[in-house]
C-alpha atoms as a PDB file:
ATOM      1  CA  UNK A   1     133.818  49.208  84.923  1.00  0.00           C
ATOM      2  CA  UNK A   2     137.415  48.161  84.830  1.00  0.00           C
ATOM      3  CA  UNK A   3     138.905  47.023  88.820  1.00  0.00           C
ATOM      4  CA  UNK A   4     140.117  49.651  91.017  1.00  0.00           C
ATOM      5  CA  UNK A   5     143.906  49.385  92.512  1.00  0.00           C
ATOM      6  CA  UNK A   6     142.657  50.097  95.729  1.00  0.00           C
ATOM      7  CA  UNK A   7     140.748  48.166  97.708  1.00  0.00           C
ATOM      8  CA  UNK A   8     138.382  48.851 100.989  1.00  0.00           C
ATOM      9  CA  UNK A   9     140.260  51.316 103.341  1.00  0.00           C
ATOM     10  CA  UNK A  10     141.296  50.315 106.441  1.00  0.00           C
ATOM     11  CA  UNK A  11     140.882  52.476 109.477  1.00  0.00           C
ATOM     12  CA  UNK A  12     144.385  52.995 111.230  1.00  0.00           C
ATOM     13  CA  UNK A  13     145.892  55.976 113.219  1.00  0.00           C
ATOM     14  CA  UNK A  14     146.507  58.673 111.087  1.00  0.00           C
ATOM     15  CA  UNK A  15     149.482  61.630 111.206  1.00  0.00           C
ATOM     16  CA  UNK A  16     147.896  64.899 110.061  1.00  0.00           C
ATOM     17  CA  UNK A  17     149.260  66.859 106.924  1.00  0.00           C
ATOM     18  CA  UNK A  18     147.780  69.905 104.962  1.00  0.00           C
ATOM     19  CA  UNK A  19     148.481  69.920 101.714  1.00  0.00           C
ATOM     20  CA  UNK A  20     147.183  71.897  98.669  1.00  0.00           C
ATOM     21  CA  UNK A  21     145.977  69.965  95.920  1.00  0.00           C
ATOM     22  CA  UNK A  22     145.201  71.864  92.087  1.00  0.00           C
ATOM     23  CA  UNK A  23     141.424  71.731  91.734  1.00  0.00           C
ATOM     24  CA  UNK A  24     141.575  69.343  88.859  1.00  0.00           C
ATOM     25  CA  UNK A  25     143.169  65.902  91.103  1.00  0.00           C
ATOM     26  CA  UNK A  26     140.536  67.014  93.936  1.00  0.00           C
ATOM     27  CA  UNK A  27     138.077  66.428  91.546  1.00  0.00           C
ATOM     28  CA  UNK A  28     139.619  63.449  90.192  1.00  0.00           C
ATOM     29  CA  UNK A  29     139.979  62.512  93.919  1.00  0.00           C
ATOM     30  CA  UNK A  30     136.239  62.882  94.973  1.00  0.00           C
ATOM     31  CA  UNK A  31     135.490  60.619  91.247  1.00  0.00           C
ATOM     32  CA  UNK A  32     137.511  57.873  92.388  1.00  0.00           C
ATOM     33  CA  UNK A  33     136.154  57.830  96.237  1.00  0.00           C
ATOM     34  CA  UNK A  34     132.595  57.824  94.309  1.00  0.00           C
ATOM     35  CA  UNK A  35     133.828  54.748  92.117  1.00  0.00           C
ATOM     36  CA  UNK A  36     135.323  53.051  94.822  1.00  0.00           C
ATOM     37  CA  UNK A  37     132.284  53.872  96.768  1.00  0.00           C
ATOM     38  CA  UNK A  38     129.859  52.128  94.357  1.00  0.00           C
ATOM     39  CA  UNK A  39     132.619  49.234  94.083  1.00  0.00           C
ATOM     40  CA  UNK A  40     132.875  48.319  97.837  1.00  0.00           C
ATOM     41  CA  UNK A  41     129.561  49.542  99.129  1.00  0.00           C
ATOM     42  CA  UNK A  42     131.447  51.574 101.838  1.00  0.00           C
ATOM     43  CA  UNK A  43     130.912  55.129 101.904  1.00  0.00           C
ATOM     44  CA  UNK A  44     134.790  56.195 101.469  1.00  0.00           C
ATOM     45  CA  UNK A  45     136.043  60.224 101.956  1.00  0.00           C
ATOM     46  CA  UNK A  46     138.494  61.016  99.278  1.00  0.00           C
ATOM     47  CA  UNK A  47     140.702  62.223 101.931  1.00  0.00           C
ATOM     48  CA  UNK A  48     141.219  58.584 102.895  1.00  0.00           C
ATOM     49  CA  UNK A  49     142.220  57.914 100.100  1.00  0.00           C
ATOM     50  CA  UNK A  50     145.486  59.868 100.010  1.00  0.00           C
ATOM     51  CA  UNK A  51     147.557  57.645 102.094  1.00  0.00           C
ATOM     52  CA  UNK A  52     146.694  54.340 100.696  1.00  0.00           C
ATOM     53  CA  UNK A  53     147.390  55.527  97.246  1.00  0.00           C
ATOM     54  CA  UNK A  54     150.489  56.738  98.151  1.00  0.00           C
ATOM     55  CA  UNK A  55     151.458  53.405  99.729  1.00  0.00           C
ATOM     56  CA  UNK A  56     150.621  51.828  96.846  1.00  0.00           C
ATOM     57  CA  UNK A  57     152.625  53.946  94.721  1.00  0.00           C
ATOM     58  CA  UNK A  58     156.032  53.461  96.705  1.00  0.00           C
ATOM     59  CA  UNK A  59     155.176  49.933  96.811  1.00  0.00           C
ATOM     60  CA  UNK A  60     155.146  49.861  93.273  1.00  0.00           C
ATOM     61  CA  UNK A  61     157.983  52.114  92.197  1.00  0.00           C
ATOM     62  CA  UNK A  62     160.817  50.305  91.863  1.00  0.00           C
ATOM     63  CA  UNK A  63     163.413  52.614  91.799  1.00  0.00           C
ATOM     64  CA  UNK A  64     163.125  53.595  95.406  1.00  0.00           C
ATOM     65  CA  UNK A  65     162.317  50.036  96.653  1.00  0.00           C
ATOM     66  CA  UNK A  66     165.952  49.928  94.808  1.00  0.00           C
ATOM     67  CA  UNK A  67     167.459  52.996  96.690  1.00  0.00           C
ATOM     68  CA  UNK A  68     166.006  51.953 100.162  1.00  0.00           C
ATOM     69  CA  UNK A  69     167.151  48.628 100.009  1.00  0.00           C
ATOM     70  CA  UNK A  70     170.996  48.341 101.544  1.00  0.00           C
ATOM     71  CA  UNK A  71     173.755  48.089  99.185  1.00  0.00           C
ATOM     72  CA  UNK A  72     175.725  45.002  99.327  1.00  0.00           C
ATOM     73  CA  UNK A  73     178.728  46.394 100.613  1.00  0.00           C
ATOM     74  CA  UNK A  74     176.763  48.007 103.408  1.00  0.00           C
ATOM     75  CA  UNK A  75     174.861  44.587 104.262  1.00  0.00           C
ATOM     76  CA  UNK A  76     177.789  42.121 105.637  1.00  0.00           C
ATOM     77  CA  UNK A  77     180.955  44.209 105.728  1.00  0.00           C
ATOM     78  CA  UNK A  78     181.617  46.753 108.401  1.00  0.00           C
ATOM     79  CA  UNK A  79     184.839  49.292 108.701  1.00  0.00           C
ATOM     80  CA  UNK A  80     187.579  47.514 109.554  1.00  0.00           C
ATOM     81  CA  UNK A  81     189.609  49.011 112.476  1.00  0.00           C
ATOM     82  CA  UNK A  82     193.112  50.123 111.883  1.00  0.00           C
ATOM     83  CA  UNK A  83     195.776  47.921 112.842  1.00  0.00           C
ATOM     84  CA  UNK A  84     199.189  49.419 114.206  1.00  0.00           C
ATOM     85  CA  UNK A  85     201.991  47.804 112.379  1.00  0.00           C
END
């Protein structure tokens, strides 16, 4: 069996959201907590698994690590008062 992304899930302080998955990820979602399962010998609930692959996924997408990152005109130079002549 080829290596999971994910590795064991940590427990941290969660924020609750309800969202609506289509039938066929959910099921895909409860496969991969069983793989992972057998993988890391800890019992894992596919819910938990939500937030870590979505961490993982920003981490990796480089195109908003690009947009969140400050322009360099933004980093060093501020707005410049007006000066009276």
């Amino acid at each position: 069996m080829p290596k999971l992304k994910l590795g064991p899930i940590l427990d941290d302080r969660p924020v609750k959201l309800s969202v609506e998955l289509p039938a066929d990820l959910h099921r895909d979602l409860v496969a991969y907590a069983e793989a992972l399962s057998r993988e890391t010998g800890q019992q894992v609930e596919p819910t938990k698994l939500v937030a870590p692959m979505l961490a993982r996924f920003l981490a990796s997408d480089r195109g908003f690590r690009s947009a969140r990152r400050p322009s360099p005109r933004s980093r060093g130079s501020q707005a410049q008062p007006a000066r009276d002549p």
